[in-house]
C-alpha atoms as a PDB file:
ATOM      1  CA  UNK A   1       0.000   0.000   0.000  1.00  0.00           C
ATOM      2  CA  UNK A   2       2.303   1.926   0.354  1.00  0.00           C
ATOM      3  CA  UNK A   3       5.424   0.945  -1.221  1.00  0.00           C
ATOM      4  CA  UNK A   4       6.096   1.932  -5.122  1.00  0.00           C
ATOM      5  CA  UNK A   5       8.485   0.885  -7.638  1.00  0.00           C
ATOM      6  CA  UNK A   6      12.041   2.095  -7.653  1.00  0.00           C
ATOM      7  CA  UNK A   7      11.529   4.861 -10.511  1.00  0.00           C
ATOM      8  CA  UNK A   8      13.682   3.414 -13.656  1.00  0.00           C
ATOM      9  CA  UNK A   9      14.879   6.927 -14.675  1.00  0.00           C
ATOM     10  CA  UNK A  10      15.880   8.154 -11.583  1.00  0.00           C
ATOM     11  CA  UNK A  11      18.080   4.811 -10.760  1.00  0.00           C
ATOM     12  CA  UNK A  12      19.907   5.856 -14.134  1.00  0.00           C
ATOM     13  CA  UNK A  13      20.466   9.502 -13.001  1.00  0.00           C
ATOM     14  CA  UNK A  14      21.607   8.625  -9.923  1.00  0.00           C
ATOM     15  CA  UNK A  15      24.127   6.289 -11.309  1.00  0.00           C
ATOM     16  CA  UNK A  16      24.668   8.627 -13.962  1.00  0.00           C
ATOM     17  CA  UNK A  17      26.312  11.344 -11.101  1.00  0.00           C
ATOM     18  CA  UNK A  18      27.947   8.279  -9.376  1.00  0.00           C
ATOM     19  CA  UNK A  19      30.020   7.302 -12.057  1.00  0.00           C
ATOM     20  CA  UNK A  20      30.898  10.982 -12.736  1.00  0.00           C
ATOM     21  CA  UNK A  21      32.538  10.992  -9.420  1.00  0.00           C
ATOM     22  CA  UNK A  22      36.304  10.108 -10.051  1.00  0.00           C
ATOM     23  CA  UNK A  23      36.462  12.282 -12.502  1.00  0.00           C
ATOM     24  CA  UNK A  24      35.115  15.121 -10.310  1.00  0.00           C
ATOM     25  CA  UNK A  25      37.795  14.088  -7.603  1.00  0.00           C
ATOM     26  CA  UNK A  26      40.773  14.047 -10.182  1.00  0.00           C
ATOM     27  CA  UNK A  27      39.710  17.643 -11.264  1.00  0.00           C
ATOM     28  CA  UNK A  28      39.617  18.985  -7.988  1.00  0.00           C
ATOM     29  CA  UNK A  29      42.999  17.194  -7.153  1.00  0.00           C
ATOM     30  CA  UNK A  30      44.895  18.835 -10.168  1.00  0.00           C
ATOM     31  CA  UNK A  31      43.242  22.377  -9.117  1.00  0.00           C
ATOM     32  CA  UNK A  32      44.627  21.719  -5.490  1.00  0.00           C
ATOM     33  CA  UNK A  33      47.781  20.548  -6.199  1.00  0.00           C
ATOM     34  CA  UNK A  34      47.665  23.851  -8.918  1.00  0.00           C
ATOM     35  CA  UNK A  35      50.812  26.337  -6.476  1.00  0.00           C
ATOM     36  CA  UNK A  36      48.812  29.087  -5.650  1.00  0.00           C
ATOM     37  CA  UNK A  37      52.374  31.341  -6.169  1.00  0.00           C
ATOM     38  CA  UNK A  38      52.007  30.174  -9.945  1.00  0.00           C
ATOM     39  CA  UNK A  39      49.139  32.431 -10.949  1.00  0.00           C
ATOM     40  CA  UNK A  40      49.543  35.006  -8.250  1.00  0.00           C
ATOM     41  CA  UNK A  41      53.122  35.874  -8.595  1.00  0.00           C
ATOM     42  CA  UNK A  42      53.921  38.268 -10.694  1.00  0.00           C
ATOM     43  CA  UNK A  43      56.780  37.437 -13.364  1.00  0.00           C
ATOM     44  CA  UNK A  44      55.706  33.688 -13.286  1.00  0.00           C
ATOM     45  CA  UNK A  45      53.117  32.678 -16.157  1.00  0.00           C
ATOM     46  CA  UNK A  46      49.524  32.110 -14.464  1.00  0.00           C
ATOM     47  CA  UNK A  47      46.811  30.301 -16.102  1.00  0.00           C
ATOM     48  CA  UNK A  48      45.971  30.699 -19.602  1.00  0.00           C
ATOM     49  CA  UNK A  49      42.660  29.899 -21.640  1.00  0.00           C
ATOM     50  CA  UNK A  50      42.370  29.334 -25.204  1.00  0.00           C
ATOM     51  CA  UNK A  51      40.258  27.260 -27.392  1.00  0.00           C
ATOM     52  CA  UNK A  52      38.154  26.553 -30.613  1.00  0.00           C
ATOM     53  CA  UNK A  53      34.607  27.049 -31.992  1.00  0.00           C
ATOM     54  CA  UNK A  54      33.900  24.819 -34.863  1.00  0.00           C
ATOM     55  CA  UNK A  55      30.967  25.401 -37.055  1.00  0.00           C
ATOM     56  CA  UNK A  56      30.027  22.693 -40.019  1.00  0.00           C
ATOM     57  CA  UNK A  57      28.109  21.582 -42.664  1.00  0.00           C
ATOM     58  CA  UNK A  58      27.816  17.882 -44.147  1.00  0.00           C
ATOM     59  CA  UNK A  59      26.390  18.348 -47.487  1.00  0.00           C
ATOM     60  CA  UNK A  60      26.626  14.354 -48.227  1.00  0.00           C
ATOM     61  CA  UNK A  61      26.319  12.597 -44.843  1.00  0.00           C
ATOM     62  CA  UNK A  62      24.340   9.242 -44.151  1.00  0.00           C
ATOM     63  CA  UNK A  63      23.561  10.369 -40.038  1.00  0.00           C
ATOM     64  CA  UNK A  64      23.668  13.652 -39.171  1.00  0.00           C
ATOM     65  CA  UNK A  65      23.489  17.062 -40.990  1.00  0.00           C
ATOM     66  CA  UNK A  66      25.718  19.790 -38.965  1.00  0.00           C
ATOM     67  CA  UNK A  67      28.121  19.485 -36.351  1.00  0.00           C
ATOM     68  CA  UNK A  68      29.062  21.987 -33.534  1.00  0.00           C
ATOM     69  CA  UNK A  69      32.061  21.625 -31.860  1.00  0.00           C
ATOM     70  CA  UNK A  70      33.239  23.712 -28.328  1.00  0.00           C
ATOM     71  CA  UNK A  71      36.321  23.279 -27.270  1.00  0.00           C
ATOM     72  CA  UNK A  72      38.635  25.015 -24.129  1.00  0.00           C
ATOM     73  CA  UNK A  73      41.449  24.282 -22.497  1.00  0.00           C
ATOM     74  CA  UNK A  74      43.126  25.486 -19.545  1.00  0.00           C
ATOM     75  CA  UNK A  75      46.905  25.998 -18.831  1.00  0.00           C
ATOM     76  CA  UNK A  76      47.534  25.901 -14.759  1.00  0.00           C
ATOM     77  CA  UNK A  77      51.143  27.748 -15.566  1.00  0.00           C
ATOM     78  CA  UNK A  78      54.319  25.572 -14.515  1.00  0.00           C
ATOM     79  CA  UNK A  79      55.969  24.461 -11.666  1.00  0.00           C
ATOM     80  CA  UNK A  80      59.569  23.662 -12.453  1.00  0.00           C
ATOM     81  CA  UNK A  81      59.289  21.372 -16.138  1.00  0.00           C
ATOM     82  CA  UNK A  82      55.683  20.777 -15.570  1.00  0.00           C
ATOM     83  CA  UNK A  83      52.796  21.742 -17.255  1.00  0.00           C
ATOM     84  CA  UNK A  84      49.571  21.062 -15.891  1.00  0.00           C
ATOM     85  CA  UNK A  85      46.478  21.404 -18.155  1.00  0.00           C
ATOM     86  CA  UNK A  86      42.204  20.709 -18.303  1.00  0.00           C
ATOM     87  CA  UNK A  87      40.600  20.183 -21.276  1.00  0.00           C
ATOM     88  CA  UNK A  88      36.835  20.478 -21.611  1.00  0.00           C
ATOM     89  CA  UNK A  89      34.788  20.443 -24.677  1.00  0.00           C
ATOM     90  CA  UNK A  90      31.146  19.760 -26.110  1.00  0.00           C
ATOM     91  CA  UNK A  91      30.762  18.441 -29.567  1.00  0.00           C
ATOM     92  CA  UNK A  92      26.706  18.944 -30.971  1.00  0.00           C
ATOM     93  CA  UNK A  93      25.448  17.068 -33.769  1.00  0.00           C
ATOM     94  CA  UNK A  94      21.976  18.221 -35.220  1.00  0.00           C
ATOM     95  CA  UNK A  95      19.677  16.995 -37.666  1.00  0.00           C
ATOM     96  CA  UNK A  96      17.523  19.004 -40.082  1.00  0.00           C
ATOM     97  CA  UNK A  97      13.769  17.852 -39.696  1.00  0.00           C
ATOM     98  CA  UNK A  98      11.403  17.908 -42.356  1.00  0.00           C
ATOM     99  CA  UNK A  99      10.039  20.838 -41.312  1.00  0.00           C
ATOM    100  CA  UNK A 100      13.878  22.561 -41.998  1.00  0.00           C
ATOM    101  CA  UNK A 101      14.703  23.613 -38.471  1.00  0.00           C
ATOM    102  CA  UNK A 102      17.569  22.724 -36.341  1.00  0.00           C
ATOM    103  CA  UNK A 103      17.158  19.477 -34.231  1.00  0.00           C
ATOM    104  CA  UNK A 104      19.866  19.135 -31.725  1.00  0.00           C
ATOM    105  CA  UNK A 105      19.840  15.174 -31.308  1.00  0.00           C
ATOM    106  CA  UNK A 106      23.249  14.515 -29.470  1.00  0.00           C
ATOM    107  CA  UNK A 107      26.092  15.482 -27.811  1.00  0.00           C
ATOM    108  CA  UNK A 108      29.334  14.879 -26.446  1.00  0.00           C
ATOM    109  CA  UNK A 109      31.138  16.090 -23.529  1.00  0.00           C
ATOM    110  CA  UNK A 110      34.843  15.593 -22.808  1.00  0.00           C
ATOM    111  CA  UNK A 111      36.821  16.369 -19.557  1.00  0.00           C
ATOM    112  CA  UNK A 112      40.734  15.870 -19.714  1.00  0.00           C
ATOM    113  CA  UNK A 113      43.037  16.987 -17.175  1.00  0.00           C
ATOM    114  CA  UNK A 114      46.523  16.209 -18.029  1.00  0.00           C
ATOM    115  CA  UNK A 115      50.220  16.782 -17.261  1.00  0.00           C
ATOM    116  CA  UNK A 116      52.580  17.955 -19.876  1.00  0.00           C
ATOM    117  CA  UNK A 117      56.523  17.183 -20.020  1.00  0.00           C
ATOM    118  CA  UNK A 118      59.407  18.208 -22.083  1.00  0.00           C
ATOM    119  CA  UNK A 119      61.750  15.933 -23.705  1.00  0.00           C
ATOM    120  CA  UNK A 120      64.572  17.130 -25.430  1.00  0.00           C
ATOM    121  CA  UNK A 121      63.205  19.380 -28.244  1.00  0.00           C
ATOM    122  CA  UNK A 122      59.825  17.424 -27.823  1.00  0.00           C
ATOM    123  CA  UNK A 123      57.076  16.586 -24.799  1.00  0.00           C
ATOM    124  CA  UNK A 124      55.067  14.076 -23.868  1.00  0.00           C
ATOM    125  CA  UNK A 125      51.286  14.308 -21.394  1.00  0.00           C
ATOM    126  CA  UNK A 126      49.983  12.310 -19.167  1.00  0.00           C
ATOM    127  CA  UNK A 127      45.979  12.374 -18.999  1.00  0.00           C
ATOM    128  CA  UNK A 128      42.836  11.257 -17.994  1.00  0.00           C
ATOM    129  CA  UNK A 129      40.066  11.820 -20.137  1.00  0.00           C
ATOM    130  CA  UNK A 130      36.620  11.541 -19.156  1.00  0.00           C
ATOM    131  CA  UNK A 131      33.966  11.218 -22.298  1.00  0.00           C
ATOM    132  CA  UNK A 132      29.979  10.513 -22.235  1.00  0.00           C
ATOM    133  CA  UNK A 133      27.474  10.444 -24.875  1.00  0.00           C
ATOM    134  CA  UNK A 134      24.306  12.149 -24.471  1.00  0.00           C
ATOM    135  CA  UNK A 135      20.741  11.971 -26.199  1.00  0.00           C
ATOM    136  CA  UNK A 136      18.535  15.146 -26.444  1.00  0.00           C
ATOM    137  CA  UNK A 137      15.079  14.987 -26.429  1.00  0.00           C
ATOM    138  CA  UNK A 138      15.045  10.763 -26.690  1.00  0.00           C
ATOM    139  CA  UNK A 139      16.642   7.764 -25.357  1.00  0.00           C
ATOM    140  CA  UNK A 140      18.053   5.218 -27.184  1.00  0.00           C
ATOM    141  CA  UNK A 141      18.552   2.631 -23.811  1.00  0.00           C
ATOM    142  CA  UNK A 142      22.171   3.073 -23.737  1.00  0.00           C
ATOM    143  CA  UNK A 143      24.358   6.037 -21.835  1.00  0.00           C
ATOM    144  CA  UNK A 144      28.028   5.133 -23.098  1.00  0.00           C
ATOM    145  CA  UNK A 145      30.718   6.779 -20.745  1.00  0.00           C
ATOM    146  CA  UNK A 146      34.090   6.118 -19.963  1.00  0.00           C
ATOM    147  CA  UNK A 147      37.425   7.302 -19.023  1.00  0.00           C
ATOM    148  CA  UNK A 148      41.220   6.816 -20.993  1.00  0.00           C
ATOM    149  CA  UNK A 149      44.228   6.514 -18.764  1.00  0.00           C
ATOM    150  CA  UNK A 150      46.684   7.484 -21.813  1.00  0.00           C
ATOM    151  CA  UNK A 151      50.363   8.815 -22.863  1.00  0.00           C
ATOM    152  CA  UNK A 152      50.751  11.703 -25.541  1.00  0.00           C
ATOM    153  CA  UNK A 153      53.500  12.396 -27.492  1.00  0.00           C
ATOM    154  CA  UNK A 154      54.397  15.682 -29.034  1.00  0.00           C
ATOM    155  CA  UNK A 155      56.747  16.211 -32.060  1.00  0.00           C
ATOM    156  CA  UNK A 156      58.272  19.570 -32.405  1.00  0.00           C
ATOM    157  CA  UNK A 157      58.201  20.008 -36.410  1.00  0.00           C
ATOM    158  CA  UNK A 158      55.959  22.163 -39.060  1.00  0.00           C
ATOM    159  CA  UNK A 159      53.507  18.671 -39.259  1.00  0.00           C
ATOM    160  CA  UNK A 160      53.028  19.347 -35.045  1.00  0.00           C
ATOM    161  CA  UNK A 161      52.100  15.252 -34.641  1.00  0.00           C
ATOM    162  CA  UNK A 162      51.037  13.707 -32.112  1.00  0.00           C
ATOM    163  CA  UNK A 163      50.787   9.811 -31.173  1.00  0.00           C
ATOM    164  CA  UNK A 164      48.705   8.893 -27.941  1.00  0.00           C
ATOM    165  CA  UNK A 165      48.187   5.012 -26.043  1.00  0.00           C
ATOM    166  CA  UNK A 166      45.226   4.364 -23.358  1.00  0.00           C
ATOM    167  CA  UNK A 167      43.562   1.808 -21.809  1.00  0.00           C
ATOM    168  CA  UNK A 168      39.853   2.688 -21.184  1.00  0.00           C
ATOM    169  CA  UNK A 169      38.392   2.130 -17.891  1.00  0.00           C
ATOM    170  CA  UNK A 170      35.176   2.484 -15.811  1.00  0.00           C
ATOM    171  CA  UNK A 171      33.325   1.813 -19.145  1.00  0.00           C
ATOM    172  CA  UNK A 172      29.194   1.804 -19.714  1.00  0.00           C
ATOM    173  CA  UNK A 173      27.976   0.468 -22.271  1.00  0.00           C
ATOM    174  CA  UNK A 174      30.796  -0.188 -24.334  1.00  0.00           C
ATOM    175  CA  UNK A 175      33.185  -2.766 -24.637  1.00  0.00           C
ATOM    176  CA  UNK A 176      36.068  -0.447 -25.734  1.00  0.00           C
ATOM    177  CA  UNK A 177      39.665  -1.708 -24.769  1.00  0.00           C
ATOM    178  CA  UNK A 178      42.603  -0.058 -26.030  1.00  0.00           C
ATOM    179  CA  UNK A 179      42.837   3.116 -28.091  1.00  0.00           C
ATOM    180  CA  UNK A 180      45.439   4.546 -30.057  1.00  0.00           C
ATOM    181  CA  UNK A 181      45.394   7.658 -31.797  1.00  0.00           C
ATOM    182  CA  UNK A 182      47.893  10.063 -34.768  1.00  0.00           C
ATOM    183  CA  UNK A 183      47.347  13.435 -35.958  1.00  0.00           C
ATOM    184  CA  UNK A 184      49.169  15.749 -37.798  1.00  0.00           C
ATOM    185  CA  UNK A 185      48.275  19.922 -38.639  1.00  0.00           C
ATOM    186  CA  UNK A 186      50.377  21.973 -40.747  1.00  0.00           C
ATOM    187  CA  UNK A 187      50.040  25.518 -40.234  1.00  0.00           C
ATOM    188  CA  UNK A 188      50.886  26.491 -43.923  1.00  0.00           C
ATOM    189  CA  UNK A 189      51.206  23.894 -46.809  1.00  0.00           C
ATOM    190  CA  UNK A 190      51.383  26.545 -49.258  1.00  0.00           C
ATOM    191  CA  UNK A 191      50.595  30.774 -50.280  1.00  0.00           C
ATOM    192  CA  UNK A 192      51.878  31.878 -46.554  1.00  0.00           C
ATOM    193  CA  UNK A 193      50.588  35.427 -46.799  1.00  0.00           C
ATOM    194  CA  UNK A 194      47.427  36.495 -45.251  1.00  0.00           C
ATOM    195  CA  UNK A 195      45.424  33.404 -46.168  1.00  0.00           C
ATOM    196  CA  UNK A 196      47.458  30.413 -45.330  1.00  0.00           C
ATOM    197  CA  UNK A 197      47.141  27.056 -47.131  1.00  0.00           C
ATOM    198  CA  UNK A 198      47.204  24.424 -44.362  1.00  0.00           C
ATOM    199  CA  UNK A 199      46.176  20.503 -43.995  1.00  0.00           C
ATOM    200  CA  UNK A 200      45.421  18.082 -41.137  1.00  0.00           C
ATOM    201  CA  UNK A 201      44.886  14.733 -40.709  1.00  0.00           C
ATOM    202  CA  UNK A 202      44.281  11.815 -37.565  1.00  0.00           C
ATOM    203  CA  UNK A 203      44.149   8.286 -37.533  1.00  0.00           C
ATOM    204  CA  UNK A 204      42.033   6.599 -34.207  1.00  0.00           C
ATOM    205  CA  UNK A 205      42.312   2.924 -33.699  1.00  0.00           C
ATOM    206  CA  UNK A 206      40.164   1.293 -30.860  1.00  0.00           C
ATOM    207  CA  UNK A 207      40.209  -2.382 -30.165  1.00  0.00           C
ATOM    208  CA  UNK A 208      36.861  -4.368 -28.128  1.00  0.00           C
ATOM    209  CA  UNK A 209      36.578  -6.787 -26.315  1.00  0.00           C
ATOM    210  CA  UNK A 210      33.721  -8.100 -27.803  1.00  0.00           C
ATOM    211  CA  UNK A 211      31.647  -8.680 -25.084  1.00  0.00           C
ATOM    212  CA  UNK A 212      29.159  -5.786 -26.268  1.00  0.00           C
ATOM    213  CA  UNK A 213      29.200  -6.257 -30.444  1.00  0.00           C
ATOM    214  CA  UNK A 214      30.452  -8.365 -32.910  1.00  0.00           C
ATOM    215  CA  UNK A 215      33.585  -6.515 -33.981  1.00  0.00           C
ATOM    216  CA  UNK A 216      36.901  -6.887 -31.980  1.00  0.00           C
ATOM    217  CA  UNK A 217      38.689  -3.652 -33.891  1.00  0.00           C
ATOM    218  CA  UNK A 218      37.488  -0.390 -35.391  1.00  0.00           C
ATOM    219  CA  UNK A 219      39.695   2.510 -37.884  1.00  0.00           C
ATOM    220  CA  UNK A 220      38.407   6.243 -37.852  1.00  0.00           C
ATOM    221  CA  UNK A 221      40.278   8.847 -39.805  1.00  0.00           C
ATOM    222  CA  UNK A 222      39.975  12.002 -40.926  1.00  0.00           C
ATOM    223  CA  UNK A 223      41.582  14.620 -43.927  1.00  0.00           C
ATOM    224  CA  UNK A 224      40.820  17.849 -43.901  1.00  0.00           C
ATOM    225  CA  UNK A 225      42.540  21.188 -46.257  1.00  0.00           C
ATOM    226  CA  UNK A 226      41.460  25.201 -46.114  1.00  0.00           C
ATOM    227  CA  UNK A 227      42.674  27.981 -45.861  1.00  0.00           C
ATOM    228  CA  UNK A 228      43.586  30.069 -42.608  1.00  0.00           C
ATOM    229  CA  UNK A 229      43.394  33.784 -42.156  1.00  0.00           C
ATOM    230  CA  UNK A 230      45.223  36.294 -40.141  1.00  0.00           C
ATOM    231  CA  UNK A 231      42.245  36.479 -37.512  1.00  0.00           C
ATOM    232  CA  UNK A 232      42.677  32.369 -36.369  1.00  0.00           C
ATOM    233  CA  UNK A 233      39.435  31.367 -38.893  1.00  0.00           C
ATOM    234  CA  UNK A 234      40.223  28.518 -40.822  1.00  0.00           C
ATOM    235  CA  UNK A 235      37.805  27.719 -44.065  1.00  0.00           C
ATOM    236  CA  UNK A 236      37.707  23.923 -44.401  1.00  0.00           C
ATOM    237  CA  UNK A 237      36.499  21.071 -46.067  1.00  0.00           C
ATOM    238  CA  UNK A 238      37.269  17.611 -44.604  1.00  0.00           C
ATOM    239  CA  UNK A 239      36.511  13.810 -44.862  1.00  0.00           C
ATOM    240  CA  UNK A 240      35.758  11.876 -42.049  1.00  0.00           C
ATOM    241  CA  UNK A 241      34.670   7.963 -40.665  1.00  0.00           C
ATOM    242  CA  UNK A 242      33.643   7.886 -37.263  1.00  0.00           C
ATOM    243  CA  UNK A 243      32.274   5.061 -36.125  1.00  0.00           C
ATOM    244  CA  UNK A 244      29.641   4.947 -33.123  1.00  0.00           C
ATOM    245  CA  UNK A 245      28.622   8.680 -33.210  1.00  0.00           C
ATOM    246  CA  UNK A 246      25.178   7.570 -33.222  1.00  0.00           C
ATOM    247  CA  UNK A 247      25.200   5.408 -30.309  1.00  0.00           C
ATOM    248  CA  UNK A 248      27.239   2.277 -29.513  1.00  0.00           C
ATOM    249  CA  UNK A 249      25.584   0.329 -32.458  1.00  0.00           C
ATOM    250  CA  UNK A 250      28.447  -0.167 -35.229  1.00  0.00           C
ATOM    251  CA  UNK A 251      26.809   2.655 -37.398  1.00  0.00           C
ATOM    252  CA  UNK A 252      29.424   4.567 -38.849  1.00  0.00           C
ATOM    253  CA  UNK A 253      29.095   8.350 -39.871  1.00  0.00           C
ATOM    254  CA  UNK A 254      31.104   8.913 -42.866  1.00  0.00           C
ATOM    255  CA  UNK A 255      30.919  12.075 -45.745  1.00  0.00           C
ATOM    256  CA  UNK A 256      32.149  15.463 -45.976  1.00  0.00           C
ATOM    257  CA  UNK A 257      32.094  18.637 -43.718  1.00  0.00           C
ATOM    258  CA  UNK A 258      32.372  21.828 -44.518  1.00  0.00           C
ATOM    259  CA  UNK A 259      32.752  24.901 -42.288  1.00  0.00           C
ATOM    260  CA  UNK A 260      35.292  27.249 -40.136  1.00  0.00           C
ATOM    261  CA  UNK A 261      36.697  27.214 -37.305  1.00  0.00           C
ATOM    262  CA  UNK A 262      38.027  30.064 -34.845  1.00  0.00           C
ATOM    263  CA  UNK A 263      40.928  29.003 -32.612  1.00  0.00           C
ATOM    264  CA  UNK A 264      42.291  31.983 -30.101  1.00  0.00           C
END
């Protein structure tokens, strides 16, 4: 009479701001740990924010239709070789109804705080990163999450790569195991006046387990060329595979996007 049923959606939000935890802890460690004399000192570089806003189009596409992209990071200044950084970013995918308005139908949130070292003329990080997958205005019975316990490397060259290795833990609803990741940018490939010719591309590589799906490996890559202009807007038009961008369900997004970008 007067018991009721454990509410279904509740039980998932509470679990939802459970799992969120140890990432909340870690960011609150680094911030700690942050020397206070590092920002407040004058002389000694404090913290730093800079970013990108990422605006797109994907004129042939078999999933979604534009893409918005947010991304921030924050530099904690350095005490003696080390950097410490966050990273923090929301990436929006909409779909255009049949009516022709803007649907937003998911998005992505990443947290990443990180430690960055020199070596020699190059550096390396080491980072946590925290990413979730969330539906807007549905529910598709899944809420993937989990976090990569990784190693960066940075090449100092005019190709700026980068090669990263993490293990994913604390995973929901995926069966993700190791991930690997390359990317190069060149600032200027060509005419470096006022409108610079650049290019980019990454490789991702994630093995599975297989415990959740049927494949044990999956490739994502992108390309991407445009021009750059003196204001930090870059014109672009890239290809790109992605696989799971739609929920953990082996769909793969894969077609062109076209848009800018402002970094500052």
């Amino acid at each position: 009479m007067f018991g009721s049923e454990e509410d279904p959606v509740s039980t998932r939000s509470l679990a939802h701001i459970v799992r969120r935890i140890p990432a909340l802890l870690i960011v609150a460690a680094i911030a700690f740990a942050t020397p206070a004399y590092v920002v407040a000192q004058p002389g000694v570089p404090g913290t730093r924010i800079h970013g990108d806003i990422l605006a797109g189009y994907s004129p042939v596409n078999n999933v979604y239709d534009y893409t918005a992209d947010f991304n921030v990071r924050f530099d904690f200044g350095s005490y003696n070789a080390a950097k410490l950084y966050f990273d923090g970013g929301v990436l929006t995918l909409i779909k255009k109804t049949s009516e022709k308005s803007f649907q937003a139908d998911r998005y992505r949130g990443t947290l990443e705080p990180g430690i960055r070292l020199p070596h020699g003329k190059n550096s390396y990080a080491l980072f946590v990163k925290h990413q979730s997958f969330h539906d807007i205005d549905r529910f598709d019975g899944l809420t993937e999450s989990y976090e990569i316990l990784g190693l960066r490397y940075y090449l100092n060259n005019p190709w700026n790569p980068a090669v990263s290795a993490g293990n994913y833990v604390h995973r929901n609803d995926v069966d993700y195991d190791w991930d690997f990741a390359l990317s190069v940018d060149n600032g200027c490939i060509g005419f470096c006046g006022s409108k610079k010719l650049y290019g980019a591309a990454s490789l991702h590589y994630v093995t599975e387990e297989g415990a959740l799906s049927d494949r044990n490996h999956f490739l994502d890559y992108s390309a991407e060329i445009g021009l750059e202009s003196t204001d930090s807007v870059r014109y672009f038009l890239s290809y790109r595979q992605i696989h799971d961008i739609d929920g953990f369900d082996g769909h793969t997004e894969h077609g062109l996007l076209v848009g800018a970008r402002y970094k500052w």
